[in-house]
N, C-alpha and C. Protein backbone atom coordinates (compact mmCIF):
# COMPACT_ATOMS: atom_id res chain seq x y z
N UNK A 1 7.97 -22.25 1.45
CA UNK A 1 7.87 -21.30 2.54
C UNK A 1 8.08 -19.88 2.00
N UNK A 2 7.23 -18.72 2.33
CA UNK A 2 7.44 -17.67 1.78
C UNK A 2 8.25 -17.05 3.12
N UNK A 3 9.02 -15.86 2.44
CA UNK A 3 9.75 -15.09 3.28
C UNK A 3 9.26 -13.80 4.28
N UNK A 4 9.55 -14.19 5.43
CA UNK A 4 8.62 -12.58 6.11
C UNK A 4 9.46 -11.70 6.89
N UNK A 5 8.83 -10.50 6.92
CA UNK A 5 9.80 -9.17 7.45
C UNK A 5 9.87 -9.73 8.52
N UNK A 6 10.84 -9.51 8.70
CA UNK A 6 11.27 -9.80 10.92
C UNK A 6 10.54 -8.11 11.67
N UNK A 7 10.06 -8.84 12.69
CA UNK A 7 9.96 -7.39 13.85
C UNK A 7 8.62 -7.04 13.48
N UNK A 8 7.90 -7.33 13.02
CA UNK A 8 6.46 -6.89 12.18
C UNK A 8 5.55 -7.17 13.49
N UNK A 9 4.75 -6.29 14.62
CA UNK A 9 3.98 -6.68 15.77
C UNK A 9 3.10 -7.49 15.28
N UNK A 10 2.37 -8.19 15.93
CA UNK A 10 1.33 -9.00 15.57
C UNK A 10 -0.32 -7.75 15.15
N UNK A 11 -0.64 -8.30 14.28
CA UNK A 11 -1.76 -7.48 13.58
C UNK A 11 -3.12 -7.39 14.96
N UNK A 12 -3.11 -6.05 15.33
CA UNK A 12 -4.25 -5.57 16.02
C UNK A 12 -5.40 -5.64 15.47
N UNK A 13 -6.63 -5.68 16.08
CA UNK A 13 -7.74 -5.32 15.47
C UNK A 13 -8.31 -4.03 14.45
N UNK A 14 -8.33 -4.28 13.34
CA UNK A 14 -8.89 -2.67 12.22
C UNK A 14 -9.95 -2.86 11.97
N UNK A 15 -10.21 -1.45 12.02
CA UNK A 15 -11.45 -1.40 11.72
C UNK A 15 -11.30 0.09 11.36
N UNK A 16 -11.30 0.15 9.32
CA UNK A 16 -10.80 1.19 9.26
C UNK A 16 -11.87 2.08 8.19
N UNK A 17 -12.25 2.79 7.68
CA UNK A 17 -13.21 3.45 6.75
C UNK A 17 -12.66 4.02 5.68
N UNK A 18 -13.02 3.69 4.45
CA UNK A 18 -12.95 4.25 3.31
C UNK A 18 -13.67 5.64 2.77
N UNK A 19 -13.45 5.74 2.01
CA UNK A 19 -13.88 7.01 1.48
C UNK A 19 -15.38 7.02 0.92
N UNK A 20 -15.92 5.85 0.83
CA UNK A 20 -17.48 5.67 0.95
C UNK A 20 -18.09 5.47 1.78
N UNK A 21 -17.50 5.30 3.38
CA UNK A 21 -18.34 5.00 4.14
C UNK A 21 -17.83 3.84 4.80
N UNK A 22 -17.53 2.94 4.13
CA UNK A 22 -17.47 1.72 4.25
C UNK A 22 -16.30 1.14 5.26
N UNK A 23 -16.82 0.33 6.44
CA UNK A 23 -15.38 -0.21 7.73
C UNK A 23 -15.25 -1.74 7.10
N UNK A 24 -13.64 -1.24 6.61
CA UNK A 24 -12.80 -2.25 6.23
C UNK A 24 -11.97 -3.33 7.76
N UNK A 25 -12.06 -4.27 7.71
CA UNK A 25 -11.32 -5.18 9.10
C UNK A 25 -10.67 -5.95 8.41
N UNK A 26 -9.40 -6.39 9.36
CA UNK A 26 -8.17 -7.24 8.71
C UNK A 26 -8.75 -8.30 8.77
N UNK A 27 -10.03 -9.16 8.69
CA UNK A 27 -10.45 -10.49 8.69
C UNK A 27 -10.83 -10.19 7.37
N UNK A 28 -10.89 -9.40 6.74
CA UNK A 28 -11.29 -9.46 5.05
C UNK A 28 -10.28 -10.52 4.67
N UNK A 29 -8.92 -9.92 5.02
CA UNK A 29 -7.73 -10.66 4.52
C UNK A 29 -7.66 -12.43 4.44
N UNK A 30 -8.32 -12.73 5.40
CA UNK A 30 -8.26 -13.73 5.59
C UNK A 30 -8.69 -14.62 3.81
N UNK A 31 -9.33 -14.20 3.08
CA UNK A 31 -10.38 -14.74 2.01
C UNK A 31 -9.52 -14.52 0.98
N UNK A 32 -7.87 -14.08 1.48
CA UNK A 32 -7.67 -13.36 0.04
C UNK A 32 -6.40 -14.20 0.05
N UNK A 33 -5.68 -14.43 -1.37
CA UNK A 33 -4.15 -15.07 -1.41
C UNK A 33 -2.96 -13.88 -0.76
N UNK A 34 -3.38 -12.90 -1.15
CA UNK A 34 -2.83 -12.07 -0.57
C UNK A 34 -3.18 -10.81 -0.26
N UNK A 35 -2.69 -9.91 0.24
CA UNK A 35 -3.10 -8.35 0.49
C UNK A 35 -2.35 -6.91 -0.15
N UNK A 36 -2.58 -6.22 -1.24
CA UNK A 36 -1.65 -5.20 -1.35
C UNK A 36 -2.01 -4.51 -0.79
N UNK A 37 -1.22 -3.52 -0.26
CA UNK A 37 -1.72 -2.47 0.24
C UNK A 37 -0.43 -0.81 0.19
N UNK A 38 -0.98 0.05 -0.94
CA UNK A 38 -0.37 1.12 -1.36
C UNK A 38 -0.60 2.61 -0.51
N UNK A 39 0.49 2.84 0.16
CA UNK A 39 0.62 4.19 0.77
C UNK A 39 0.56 5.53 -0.02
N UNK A 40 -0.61 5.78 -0.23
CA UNK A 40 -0.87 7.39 -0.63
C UNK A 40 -0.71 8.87 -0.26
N UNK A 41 -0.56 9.50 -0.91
CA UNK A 41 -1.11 11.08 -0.25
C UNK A 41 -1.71 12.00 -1.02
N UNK A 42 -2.59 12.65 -1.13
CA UNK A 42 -3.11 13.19 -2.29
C UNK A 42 -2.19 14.53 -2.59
N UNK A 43 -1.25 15.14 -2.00
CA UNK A 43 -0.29 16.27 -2.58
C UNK A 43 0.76 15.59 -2.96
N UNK A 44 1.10 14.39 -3.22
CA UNK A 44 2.72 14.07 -3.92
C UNK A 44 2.50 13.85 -5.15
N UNK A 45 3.00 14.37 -5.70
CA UNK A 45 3.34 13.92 -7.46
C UNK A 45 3.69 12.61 -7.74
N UNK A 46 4.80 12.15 -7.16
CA UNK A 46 5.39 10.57 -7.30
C UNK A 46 3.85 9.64 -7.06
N UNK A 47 3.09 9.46 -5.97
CA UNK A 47 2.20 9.00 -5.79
C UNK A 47 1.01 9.18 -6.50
N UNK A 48 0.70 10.43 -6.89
CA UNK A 48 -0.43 10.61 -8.05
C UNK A 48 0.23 9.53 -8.94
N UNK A 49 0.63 10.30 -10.23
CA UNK A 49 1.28 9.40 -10.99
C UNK A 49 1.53 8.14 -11.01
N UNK A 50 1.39 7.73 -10.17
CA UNK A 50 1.98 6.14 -9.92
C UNK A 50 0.13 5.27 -10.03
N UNK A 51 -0.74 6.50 -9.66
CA UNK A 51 -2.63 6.08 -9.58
C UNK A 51 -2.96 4.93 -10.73
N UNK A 52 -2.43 4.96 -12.13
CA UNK A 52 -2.66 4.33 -12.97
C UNK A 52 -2.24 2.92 -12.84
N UNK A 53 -0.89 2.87 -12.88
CA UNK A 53 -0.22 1.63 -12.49
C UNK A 53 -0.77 0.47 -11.20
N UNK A 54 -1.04 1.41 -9.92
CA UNK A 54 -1.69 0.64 -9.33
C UNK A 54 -3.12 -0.20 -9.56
N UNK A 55 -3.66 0.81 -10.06
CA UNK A 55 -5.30 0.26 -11.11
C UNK A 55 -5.01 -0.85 -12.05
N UNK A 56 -3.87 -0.59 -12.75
CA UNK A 56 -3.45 -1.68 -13.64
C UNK A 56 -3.27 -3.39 -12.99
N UNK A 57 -2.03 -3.03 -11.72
CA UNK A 57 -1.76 -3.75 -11.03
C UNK A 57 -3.25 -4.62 -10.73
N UNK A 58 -3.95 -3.97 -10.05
CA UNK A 58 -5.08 -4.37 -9.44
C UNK A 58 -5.84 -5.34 -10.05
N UNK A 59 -6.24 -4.55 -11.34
CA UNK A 59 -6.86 -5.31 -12.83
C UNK A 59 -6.16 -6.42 -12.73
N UNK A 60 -5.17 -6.82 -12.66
CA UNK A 60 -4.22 -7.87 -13.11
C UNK A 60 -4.25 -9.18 -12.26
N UNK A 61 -4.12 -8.53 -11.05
CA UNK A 61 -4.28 -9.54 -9.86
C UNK A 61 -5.91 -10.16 -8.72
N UNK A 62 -6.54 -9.25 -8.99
CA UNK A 62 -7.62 -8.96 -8.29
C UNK A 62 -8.34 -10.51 -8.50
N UNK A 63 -8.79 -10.49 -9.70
CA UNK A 63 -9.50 -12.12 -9.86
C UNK A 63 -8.33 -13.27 -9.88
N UNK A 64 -7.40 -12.78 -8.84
CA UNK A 64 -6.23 -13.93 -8.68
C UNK A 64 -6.38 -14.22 -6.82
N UNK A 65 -6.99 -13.40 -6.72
CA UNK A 65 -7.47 -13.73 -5.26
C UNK A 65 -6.52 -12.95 -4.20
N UNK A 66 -6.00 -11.56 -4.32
CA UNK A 66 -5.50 -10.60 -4.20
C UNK A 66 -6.27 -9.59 -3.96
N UNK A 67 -6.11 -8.98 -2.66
CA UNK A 67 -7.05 -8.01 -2.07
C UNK A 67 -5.82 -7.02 -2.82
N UNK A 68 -6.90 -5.26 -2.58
CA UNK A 68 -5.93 -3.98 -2.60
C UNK A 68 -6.52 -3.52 -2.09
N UNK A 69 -6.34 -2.11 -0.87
CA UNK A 69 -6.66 -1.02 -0.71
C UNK A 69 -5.05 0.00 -0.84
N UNK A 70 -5.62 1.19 -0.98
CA UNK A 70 -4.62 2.31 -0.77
C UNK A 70 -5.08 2.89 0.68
N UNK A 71 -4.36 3.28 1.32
CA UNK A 71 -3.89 4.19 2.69
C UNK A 71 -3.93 5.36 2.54
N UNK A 72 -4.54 6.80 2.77
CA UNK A 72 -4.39 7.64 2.84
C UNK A 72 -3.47 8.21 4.00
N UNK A 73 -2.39 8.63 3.66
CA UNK A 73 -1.55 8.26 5.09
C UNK A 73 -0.77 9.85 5.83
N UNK A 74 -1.82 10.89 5.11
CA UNK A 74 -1.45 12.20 5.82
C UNK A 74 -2.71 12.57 6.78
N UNK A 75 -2.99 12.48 7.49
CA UNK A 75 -3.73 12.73 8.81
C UNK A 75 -4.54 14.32 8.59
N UNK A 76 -3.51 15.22 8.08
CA UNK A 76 -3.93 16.00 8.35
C UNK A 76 -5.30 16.83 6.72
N UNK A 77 -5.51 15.41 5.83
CA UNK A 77 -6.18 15.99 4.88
C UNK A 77 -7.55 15.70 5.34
N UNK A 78 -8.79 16.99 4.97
CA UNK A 78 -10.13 16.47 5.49
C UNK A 78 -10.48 14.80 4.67
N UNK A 79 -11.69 14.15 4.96
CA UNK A 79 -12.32 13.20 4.63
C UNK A 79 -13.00 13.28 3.25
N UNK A 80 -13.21 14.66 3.03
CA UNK A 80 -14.30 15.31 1.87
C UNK A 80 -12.48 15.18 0.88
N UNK A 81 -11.80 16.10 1.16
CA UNK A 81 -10.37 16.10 0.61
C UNK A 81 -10.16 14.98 -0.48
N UNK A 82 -10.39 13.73 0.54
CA UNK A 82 -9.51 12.10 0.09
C UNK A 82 -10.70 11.96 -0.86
N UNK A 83 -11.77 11.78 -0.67
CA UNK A 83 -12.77 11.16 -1.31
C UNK A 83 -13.03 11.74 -2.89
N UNK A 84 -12.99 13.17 -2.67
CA UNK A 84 -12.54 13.85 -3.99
C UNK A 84 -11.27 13.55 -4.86
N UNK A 85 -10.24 13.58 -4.12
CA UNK A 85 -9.03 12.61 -4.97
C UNK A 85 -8.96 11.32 -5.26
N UNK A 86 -9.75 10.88 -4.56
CA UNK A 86 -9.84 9.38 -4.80
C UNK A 86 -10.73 8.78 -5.81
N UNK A 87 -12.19 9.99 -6.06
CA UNK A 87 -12.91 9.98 -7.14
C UNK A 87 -12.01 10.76 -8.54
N UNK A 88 -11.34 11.80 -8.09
CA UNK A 88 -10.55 12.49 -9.45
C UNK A 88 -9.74 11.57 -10.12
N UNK A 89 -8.63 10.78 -8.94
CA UNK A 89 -7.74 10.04 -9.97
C UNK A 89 -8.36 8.77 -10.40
N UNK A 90 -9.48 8.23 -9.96
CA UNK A 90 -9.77 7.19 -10.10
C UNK A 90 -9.21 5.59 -9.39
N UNK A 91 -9.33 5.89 -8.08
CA UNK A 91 -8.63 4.32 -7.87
C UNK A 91 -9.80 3.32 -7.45
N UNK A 92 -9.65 2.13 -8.41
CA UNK A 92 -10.25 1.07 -8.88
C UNK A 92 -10.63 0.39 -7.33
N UNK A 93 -9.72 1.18 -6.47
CA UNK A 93 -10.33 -0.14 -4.96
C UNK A 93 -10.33 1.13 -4.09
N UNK A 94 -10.72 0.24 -2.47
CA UNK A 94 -10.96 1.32 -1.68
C UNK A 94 -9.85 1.90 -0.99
N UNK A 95 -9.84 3.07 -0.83
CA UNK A 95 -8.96 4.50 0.00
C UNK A 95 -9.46 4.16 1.26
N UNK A 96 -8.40 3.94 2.15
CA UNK A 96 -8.60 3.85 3.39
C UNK A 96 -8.38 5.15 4.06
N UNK A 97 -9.06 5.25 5.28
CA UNK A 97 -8.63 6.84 5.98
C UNK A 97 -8.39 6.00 7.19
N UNK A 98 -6.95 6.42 7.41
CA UNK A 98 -5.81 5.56 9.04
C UNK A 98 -5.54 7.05 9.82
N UNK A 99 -6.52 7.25 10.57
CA UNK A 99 -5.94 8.60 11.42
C UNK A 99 -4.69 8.52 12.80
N UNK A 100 -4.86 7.37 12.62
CA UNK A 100 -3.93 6.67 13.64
C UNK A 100 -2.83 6.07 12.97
N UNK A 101 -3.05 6.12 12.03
CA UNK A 101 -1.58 5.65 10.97
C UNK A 101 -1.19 4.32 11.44
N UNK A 102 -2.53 3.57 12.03
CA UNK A 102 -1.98 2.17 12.34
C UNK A 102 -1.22 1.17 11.52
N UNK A 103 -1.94 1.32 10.16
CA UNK A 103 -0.98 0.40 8.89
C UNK A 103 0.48 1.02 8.35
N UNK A 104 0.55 2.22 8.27
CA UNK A 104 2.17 2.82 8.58
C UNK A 104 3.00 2.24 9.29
N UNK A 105 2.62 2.25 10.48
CA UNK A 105 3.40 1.84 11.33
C UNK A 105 3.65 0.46 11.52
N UNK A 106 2.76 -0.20 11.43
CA UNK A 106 2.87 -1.85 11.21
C UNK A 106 3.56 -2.18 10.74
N UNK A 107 3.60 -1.71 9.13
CA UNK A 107 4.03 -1.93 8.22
C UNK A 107 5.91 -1.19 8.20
N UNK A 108 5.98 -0.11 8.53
CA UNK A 108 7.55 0.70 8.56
C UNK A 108 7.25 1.60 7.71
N UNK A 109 6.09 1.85 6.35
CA UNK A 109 5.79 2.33 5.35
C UNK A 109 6.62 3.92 5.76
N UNK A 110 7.65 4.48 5.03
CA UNK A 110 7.71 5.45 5.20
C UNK A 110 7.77 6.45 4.37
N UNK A 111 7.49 6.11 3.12
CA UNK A 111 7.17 7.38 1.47
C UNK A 111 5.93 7.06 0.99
N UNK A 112 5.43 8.08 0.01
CA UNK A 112 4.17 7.64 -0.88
C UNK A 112 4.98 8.08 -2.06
N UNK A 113 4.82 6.82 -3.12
CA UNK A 113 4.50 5.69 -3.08
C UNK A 113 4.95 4.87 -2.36
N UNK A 114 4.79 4.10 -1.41
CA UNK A 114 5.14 2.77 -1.12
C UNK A 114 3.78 1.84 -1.37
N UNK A 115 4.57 0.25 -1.42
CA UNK A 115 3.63 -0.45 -1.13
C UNK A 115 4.09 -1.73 -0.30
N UNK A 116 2.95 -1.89 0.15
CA UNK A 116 3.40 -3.12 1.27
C UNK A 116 2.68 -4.56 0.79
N UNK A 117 3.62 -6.03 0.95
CA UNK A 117 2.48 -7.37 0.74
C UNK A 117 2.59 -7.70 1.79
N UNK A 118 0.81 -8.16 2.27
CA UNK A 118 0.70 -8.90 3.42
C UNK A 118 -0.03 -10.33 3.42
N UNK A 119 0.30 -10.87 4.21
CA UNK A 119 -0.33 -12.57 4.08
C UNK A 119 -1.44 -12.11 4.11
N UNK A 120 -2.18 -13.30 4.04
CA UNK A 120 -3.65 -13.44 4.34
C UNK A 120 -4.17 -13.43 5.91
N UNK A 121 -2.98 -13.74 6.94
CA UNK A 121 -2.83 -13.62 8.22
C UNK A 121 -2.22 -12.31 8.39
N UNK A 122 -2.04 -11.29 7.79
CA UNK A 122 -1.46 -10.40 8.09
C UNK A 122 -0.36 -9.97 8.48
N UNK A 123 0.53 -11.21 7.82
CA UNK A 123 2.28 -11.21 7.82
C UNK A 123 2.76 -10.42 6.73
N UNK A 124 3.58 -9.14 7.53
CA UNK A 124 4.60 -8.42 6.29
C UNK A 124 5.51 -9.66 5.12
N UNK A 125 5.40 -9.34 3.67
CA UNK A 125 6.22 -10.12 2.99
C UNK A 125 7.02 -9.42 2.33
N UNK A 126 6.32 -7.90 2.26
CA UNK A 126 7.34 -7.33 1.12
C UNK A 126 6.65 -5.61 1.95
N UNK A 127 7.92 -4.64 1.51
CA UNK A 127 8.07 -3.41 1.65
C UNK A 127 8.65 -2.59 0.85
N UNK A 128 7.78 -1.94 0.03
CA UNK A 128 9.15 -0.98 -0.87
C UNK A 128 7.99 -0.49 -2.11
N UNK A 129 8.85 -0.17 -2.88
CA UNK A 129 8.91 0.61 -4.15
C UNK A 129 8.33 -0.36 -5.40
N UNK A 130 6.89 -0.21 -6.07
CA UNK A 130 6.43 -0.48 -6.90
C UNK A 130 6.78 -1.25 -7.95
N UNK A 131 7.94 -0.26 -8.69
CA UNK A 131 8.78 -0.66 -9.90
C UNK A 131 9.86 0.52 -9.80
N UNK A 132 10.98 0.32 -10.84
CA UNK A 132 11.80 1.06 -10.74
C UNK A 132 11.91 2.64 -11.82
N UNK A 133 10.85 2.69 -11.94
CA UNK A 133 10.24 3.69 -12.86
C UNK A 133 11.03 4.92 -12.60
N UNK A 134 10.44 5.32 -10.99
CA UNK A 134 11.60 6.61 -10.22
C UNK A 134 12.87 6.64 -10.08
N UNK A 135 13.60 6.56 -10.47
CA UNK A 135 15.09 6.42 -10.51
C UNK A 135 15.74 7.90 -8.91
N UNK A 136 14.65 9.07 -9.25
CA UNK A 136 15.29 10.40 -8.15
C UNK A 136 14.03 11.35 -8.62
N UNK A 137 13.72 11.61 -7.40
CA UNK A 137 12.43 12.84 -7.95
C UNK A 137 12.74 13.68 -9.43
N UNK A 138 13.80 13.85 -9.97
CA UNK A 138 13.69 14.61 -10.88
C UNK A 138 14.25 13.51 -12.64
N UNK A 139 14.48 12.53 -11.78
CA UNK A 139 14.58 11.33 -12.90
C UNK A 139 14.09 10.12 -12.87
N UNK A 140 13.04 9.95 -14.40
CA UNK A 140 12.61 8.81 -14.29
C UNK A 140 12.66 8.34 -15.60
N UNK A 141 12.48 6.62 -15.77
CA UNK A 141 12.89 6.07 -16.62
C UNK A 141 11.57 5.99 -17.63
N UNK A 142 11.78 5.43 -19.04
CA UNK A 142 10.42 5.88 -19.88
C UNK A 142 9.28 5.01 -19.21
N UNK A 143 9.96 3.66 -19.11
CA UNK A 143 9.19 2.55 -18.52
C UNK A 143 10.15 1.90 -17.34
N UNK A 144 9.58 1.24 -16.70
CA UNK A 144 10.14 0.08 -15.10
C UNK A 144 11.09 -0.71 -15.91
N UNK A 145 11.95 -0.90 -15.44
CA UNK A 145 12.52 -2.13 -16.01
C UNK A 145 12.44 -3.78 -15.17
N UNK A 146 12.12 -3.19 -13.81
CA UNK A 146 12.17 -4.31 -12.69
C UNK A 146 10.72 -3.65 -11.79
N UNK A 147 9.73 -4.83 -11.81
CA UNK A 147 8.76 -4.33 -11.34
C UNK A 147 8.37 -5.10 -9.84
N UNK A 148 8.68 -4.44 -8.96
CA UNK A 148 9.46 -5.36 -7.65
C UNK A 148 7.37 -5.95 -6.82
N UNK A 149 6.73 -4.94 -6.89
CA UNK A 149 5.50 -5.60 -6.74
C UNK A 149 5.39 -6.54 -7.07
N UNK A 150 5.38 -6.41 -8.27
CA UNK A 150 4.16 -7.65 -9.56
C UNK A 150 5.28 -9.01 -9.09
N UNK A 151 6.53 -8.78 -9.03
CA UNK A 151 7.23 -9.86 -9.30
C UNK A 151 7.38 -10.78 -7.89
N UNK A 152 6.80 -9.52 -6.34
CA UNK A 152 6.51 -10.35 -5.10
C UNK A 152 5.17 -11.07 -5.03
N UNK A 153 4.10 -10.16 -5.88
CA UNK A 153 3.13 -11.14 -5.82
C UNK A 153 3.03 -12.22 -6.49
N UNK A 154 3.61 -12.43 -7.72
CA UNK A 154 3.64 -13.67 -8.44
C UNK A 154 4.73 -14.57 -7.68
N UNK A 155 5.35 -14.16 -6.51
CA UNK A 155 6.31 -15.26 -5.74
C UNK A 155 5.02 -15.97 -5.01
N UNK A 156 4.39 -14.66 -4.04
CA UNK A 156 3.36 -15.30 -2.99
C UNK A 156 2.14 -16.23 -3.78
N UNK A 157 1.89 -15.79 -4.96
CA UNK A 157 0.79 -16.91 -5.40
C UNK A 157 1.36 -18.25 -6.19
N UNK A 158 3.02 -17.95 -6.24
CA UNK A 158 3.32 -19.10 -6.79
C UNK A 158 3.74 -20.49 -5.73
N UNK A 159 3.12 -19.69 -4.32
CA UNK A 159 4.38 -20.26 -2.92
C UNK A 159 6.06 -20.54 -3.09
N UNK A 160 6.15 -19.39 -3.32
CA UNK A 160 7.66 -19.54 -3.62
C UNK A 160 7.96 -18.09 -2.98
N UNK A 161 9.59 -18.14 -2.35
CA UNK A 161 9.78 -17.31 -1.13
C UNK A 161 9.98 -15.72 -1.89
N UNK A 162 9.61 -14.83 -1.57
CA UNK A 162 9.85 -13.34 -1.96
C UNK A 162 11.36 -13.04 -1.85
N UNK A 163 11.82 -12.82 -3.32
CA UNK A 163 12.95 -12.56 -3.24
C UNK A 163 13.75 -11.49 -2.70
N UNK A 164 13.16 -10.18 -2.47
CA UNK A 164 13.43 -9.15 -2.15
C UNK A 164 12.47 -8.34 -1.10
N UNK A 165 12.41 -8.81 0.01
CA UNK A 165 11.68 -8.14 1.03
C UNK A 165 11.36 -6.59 1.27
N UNK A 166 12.22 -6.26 0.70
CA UNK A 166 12.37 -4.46 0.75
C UNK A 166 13.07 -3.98 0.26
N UNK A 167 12.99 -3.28 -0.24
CA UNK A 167 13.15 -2.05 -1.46
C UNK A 167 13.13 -0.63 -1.24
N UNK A 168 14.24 -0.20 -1.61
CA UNK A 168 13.83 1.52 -1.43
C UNK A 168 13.20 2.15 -1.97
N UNK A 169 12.53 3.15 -1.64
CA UNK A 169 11.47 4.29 -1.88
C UNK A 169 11.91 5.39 -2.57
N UNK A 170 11.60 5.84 -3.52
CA UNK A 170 11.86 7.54 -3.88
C UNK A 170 10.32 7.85 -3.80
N UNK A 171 10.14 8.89 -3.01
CA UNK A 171 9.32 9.14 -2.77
C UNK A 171 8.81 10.41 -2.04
N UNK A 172 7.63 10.73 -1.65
CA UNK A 172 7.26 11.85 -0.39
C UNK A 172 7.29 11.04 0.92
N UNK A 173 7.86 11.76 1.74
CA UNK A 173 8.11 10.98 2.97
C UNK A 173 6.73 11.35 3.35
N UNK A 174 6.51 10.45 4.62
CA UNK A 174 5.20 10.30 5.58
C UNK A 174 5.32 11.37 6.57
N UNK A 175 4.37 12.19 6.92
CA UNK A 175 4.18 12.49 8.29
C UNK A 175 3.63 12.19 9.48
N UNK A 176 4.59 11.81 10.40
CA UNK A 176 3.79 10.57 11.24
C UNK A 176 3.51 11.80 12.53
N UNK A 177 1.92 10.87 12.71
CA UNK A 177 1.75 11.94 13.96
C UNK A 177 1.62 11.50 15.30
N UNK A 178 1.62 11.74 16.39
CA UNK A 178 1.62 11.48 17.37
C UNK A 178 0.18 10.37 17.72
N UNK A 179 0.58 9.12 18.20
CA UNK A 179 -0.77 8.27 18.14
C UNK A 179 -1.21 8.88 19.48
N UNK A 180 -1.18 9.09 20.32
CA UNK A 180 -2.04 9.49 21.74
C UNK A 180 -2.88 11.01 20.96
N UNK A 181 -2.80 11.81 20.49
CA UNK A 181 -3.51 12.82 20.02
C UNK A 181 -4.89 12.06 19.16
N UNK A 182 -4.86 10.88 18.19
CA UNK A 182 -6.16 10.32 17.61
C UNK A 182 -6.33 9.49 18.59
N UNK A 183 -6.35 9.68 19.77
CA UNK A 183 -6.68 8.61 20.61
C UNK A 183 -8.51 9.68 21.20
C-alpha cells in the first residue's frame, strides 16, 4: 500500500495548455506509474537552477512509465514569457500554463522549486523539496546528499509506501491569486 497526503480534494477535470499549444487532461495520468509534477517560475533562481536536475530526473524515469510536466505557477507572466523560458532553459517535458493555479492548490504546492507525486488516479503521495541541495537561499551544498524525489518515486514504482510525504521547501514562495478573477 502506498502512502497518501490526507485532505487532498478529489481531482477536478484539467484541461490545461502548455507552452506549445498543446491541452494536457488528468486522464493522461491514468497510462502512467506515476505523475511528477514540478512547480516553476521563470524569475527564481532556486528554480532555474534546479532546470537541469529535473531533465535529468526525467531522463531517468520517463521510460519507467512516469509522466512529468512543470507548472508555471505565477499568473502574472505573459504566455510568449513562459514559452521563451521554457525554450531557453530547456525543459525536456511540457510547461504547463495554470491561470487558475488549479494544481497549486490541489496539491498545497507553496515554493518554486517544489515538486509534487501523484498516482495515476491523481492521489497526492509526496510534497516537497527535490533533494537537499538548498540547505537556505544563500547556502547550498556541492551535491544532494538525500534526494527525496528520486527516492519517492522509486518507493511508488517499487509499491512500497513513501517514506516521507512532505518535505520542506527553500524556495520562492508562490503567488496565489484570487480564483474568481480567472474565472
Amino acid at each position: 500500500m502506498i502512502a497518501t497526503l490526507a485532505l487532498m480534494p478529489a481531482l477536478p477535470r484539467l484541461a490545461l495548455r502548455d507552452t506549445t499549444g498543446v491541452v494536457h487532461h488528468e486522464d493522461e495520468w491514468s497510462k502512467s506509474r506515476a505523475v511528477v509534477v514540478f512547480f516553476t517560475t521563470t524569475d527564481c533562481p532556486l528554480s532555474n537552477s534546479y532546470v537541469p536536475e529535473m531533465n535529468r530526473i526525467r531522463a531517468d524515469y520517463a521510460s519507467r512509465g512516469v509522466a512529468f510536466y512543470a507548472v508555471q505557477t505565477d499568473t502574472t507572466i505573459g504566455d510568449a514569457a513562459v514559452r521563451k523560458h521554457a525554450n531557453d532553459f530547456g525543459f525536456s517535458f511540457p510547461v504547463l500554463l495554470d491561470p487558475g493555479q488549479v494544481l497549486v492548490r490541489l496539491t498545497g504546492a507553496a515554493a518554486t522549486p517544489e515538486a509534487a507525486v501523484l498516482s495515476s488516479d491523481g492521489q497526492l503521495l509526496y510534497l516537497g523539496r527535490i533533494d537537499n541541495r538548498v540547505v537556505d537561499f544563500d547556502k547550498r551544498r556541492a551535491a544532494a546528499t538525500v534526494s527525496d524525489l528520486r527516492n519517492t518515486v522509486d518507493a511508488v514504482l517499487a509499491g512500497k509506501p513513501v517514506a516521507h510525504t512532505k518535505t520542506d521547501v527553500v524556495g520562492c514562495g508562490i503567488n496565489f491569486v484570487n480564483p474568481e478573477k480567472n474565472r
